[in-house]
Structure formats: C-alpha cells, structure tokens
Protein backbone atom coordinates (compact mmCIF):
# COMPACT_ATOMS: atom_id res chain seq x y z
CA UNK A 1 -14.58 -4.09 -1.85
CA UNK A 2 -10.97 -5.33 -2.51
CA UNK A 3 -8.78 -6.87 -0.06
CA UNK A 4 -4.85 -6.56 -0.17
CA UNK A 5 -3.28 -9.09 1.46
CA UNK A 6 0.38 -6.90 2.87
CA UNK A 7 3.81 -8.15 2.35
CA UNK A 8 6.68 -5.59 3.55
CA UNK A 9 10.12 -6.44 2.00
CA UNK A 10 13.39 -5.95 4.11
CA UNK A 11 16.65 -7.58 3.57
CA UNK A 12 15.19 -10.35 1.68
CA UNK A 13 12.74 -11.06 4.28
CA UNK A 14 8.71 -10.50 4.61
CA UNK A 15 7.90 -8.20 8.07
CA UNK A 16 5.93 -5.99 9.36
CA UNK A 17 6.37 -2.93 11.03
CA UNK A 18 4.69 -1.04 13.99
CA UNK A 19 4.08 2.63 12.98
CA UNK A 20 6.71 2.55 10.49
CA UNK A 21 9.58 2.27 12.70
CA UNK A 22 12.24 0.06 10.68
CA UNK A 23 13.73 -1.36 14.13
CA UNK A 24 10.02 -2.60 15.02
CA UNK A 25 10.29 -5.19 12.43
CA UNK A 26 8.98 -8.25 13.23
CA UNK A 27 9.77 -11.14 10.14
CA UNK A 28 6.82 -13.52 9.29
CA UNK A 29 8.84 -15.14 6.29
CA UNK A 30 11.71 -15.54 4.74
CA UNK A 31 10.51 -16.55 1.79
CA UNK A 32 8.16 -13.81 0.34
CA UNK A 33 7.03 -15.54 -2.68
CA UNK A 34 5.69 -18.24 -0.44
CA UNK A 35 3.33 -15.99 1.00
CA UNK A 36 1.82 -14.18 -1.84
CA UNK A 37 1.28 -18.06 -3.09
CA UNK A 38 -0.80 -18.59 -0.15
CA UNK A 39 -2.79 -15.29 -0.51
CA UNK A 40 -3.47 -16.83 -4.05
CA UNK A 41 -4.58 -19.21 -2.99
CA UNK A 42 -6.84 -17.89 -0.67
CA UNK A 43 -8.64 -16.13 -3.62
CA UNK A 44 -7.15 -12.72 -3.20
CA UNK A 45 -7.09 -10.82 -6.24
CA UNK A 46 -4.43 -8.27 -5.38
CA UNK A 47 -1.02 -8.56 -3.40
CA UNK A 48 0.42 -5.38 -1.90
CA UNK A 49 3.92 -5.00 -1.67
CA UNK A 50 6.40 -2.69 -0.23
CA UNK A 51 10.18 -2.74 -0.41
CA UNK A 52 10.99 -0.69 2.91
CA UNK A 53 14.75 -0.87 2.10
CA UNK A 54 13.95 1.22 -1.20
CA UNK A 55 11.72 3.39 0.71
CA UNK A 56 14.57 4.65 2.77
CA UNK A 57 17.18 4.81 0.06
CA UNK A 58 15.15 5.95 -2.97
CA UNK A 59 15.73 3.33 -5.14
CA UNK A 60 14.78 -0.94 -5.41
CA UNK A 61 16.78 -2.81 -2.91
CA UNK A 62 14.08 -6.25 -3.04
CA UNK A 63 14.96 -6.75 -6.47
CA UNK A 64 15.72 -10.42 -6.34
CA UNK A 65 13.08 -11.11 -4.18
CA UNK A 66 10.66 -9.22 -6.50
CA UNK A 67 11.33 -11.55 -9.53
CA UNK A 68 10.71 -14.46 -7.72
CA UNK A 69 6.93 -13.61 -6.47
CA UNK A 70 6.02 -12.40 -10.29
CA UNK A 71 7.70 -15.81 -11.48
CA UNK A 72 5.87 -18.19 -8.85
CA UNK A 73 2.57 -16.33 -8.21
CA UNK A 74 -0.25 -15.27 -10.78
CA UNK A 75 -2.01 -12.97 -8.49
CA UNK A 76 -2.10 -9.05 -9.01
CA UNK A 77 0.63 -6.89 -7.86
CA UNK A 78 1.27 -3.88 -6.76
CA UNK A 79 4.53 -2.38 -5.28
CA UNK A 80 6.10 1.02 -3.42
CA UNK A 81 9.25 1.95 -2.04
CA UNK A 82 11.91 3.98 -3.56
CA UNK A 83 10.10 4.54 -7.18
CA UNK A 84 11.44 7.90 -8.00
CA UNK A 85 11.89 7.84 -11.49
CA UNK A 86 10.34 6.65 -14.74
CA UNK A 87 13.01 4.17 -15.27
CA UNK A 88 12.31 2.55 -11.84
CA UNK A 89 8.34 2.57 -13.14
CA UNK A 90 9.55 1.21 -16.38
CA UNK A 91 11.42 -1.22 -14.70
CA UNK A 92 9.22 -2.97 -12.62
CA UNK A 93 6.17 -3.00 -15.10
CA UNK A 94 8.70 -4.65 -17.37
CA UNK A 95 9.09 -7.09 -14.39
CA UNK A 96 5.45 -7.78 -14.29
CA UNK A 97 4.54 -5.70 -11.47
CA UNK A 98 0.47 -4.97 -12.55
CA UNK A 99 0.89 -1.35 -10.92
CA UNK A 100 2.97 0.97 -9.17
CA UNK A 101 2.65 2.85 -6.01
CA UNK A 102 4.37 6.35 -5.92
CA UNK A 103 4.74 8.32 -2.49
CA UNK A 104 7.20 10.62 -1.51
CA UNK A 105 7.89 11.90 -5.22
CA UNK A 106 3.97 12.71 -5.21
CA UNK A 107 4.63 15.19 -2.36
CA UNK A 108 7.80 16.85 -4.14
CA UNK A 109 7.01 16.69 -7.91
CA UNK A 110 3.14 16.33 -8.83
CA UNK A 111 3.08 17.09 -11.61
CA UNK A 112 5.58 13.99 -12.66
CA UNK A 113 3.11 11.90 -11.02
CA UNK A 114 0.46 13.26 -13.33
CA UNK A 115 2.89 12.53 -16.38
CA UNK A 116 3.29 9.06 -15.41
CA UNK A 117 -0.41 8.60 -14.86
CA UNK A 118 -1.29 9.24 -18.39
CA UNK A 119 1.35 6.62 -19.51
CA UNK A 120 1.33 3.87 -16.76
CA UNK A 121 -0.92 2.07 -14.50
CA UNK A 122 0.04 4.48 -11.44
CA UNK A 123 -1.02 4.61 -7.67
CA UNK A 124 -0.64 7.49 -5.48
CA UNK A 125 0.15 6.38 -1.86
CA UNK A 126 -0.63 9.51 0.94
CA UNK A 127 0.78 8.35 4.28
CA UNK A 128 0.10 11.11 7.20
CA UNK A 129 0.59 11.37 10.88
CA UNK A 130 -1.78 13.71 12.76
CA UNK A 131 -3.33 13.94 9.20
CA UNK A 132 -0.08 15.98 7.62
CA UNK A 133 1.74 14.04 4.87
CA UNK A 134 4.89 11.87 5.73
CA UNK A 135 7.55 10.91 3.25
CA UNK A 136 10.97 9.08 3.05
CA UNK A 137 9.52 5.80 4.71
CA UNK A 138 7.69 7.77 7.18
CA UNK A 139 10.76 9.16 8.28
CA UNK A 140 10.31 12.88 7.47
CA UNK A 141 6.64 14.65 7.78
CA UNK A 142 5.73 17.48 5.41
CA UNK A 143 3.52 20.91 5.46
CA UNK A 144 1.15 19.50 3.59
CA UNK A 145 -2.34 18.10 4.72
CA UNK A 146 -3.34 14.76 3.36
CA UNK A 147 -6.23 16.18 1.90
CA UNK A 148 -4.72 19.01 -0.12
CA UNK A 149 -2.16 16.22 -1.56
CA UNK A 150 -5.79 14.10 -2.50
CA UNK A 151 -6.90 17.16 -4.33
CA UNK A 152 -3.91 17.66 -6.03
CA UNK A 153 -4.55 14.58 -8.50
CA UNK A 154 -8.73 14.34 -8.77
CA UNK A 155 -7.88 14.54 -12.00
CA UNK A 156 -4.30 12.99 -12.62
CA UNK A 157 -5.70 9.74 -14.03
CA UNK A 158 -4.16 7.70 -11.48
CA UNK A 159 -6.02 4.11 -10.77
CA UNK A 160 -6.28 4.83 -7.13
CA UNK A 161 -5.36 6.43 -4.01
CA UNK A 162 -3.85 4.56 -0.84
CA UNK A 163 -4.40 6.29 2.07
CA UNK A 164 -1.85 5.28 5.33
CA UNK A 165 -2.91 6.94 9.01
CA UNK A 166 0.91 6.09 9.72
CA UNK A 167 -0.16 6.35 13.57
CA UNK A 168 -1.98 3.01 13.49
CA UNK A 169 0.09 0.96 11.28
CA UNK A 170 0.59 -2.58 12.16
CA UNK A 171 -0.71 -1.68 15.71
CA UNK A 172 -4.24 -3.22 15.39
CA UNK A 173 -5.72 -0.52 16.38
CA UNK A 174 -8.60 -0.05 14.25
CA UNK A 175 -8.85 1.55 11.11
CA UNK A 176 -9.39 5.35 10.12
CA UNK A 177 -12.52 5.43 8.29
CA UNK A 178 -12.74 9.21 9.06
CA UNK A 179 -9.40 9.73 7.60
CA UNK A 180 -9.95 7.42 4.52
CA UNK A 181 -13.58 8.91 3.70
CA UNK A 182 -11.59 12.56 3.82
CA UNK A 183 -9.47 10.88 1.20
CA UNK A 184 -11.77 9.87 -0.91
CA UNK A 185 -13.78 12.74 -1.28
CA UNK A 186 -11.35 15.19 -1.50
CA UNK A 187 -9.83 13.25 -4.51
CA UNK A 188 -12.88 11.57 -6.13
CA UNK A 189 -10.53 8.71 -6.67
CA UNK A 190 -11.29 4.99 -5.71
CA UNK A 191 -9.56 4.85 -2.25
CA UNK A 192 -7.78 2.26 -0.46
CA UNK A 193 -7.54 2.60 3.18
CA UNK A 194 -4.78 1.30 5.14
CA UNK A 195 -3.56 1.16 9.04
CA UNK A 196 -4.57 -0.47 11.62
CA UNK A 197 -7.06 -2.93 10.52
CA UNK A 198 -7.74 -5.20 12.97
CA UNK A 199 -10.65 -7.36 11.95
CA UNK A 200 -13.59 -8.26 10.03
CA UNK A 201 -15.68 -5.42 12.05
CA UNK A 202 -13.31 -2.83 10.33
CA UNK A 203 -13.91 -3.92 6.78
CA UNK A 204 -17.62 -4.07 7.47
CA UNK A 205 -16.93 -0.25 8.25
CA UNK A 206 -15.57 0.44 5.68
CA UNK A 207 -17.63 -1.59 3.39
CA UNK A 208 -20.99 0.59 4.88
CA UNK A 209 -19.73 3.81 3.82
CA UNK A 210 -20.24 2.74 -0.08
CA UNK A 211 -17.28 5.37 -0.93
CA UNK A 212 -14.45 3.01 -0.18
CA UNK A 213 -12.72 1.27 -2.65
CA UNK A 214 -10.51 -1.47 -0.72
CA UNK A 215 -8.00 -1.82 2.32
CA UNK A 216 -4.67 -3.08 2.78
CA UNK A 217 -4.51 -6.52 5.10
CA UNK A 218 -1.31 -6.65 7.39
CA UNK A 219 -0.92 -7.70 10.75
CA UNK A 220 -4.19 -8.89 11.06
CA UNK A 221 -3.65 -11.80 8.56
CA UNK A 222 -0.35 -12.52 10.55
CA UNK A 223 -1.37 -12.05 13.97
CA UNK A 224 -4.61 -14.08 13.55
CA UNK A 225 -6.99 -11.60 14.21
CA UNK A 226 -8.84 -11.76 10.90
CA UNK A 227 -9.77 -14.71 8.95
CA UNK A 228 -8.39 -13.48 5.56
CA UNK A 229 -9.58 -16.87 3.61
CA UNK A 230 -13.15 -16.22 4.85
CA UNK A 231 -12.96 -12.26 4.33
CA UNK A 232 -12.09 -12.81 0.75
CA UNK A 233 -14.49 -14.63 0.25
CA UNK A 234 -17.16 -13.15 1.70
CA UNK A 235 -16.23 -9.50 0.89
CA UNK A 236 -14.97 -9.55 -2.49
C-alpha cells in the first residue's frame, strides 16, 4: 500500500485544514519545497499536493510555489485544486507534475474527465460529506452520492480514485474504511483513501481489507501522531 505524504498550498504557504474550512488553517511551512524534500527523504514514493487557493477560484494560484518543489525534489507528484481545463492539465504535466487530480469538474462534466483520461495520467478526487459529493473546495455539496460518481468512471481509464470523507479531514479522527471500501468497489479502480488518518492502526485497516490501494498522510505526519519514516518503510 502507498503512502502520500499531504502538503496543502495557500498563499505561498504549506497548511492544513480542519474539515475543509479555509479559516481553520493552521501553517506548518513556509517553504513547501522543503517539506516534500523531507518526505523524500523519508522514502516516500508519492507527494500529494493541493493548491486550496485554486480550489476556490478555479484556476492555479500556487504556481510559483509549484515550480520550485518539481525543481528541488525528485519524488512523485500529484496535484488538485482549480484544474478545470485541459490547458491547466497540459500545463502542469508540462511542469512536471507526474499526475493530476480532477474534482469538482468530475461532478459537472464526466465525460471531459473520461476524455482526459485516455490522453493524460488523470486522478479522479470524490470528496463527500454525509457520503453526498462536495465540490468548489468543499464549499458547495451536490445531489450526487459518492458512489454513483465512483461508478460513473469504472471504466474511464483514470489511474485512480481518491476518496475524501470531508467530515474527518485533518481532525484525527480515524479513517473511513467503510466509506473508502464503498469506493472502491463501486468503481473497480485502485482507491486512495483520505480523512482523518490518525495513526499506524488506521493504515493497518486499511492495509487488511486487500482492496485498498493507498491513503493520503496529513495531520498525522505534522501533529506527531504517526511515525511517517517508519510507516514508509514498513508499509510500502
């Protein structure tokens, strides 16, 4: 199972959030790049990046801090927030972003998600509350059920599915294997849970079910309740 060590961009700046609330930031760094060095160095495979500015305004905002991780740090990336458009996708491959993470547009336009699939390495990120999907950085929640949305691309060609119980993010509370299993079988693509992982008890969840493909690290890395450098090695 893959680990993915968390860094949430806003105004320059690596935080996290609590449930997605932009005002619950809390900043761990001000230099991102630094971070994603250390993960690196830790033996982490994959970084997991989200610029929450362009999440809210639908377009990249973390541009400049963007370039400097890919030009200091060798470790896979992958990046959200704001990607809208094929020239945003286009974009940030060309910056040497490994994949990219589409959300909101995979509630509104599908099928464009499908199209992109077949011609880029693409990620489809599903982010519910009370297991209906949320969009515009959690800000506005749809009709849809999570599940429906996973169904939607079983068969899209996209590289994975990351599934966000918005309710426990950055909270340590635990995270949704329920939720994430639901995911995964619904879609039949390699899942990646995320929320509310606390500790090395909730990847060894995970890890038991056999269906799950990795989770996303946050506030347990920063808040010292995990051991990253030892999960990563142990797990991965």
């Amino acid at each position: 199972m893959t680990l993915f060590p968390a860094i949430d961009l806003k105004d320059g700046k690596a935080v996290r959030l609590s449930k997605g609330v932009m005002e619950s930031a809390k900043i761990y760094s001000d230099e991102p790049w630094e971070l994603v060095k250390s993960f690196e160095k830790m033996g982490a495979e994959w970084v997991h990046l989200v610029d929450l500015n362009g999440a809210f305004a639908g377009e990249p905002v973390n541009l400049e801090e963007i370039r400097k991780i890919r030009a200091n740090c060798n470790v896979k990336l992958e990046l959200g927030g704001g990607i809208r458009d094929e020239e945003t996708i286009k974009r940030y491959l060309d910056l040497g972003i490994d994949r990219v993470i589409l959300g909101s547009i995979a509630v509104k336009d599908p099928q464009f998600v499908r199209e992109m699939a077949a011609k880029y390495p693409v990620v489809v990120g599903i982010d519910a509350i009370d297991g209906y999907v949320a969009v515009e950085g959690w800000g506005e929640v749809s009709e849809m059920k999570a599940t429906e949305l996973a169904k939607a691309f079983a068969e899209a060609g996209v590289e994975a599915i990351i599934c966000t119980d918005v309710g426990r993010d950055g909270m340590l509370s635990g995270v949704n294997v329920d939720f994430t299993l639901s995911i995964a079988r619904a879609s039949g693509v390699p899942t990646i849970a995320s929320g509310g992982l606390k500790d090395r008890a909730d990847i060894d969840a995970l890890q038991a079910t056999g269906e799950i493909e990795g989770v996303i690290v946050g506030k347990a890395y920063y808040e010292g309740t995990l051991d990253l450098e030892k999960a990563l090695k142990e797990v991965q």
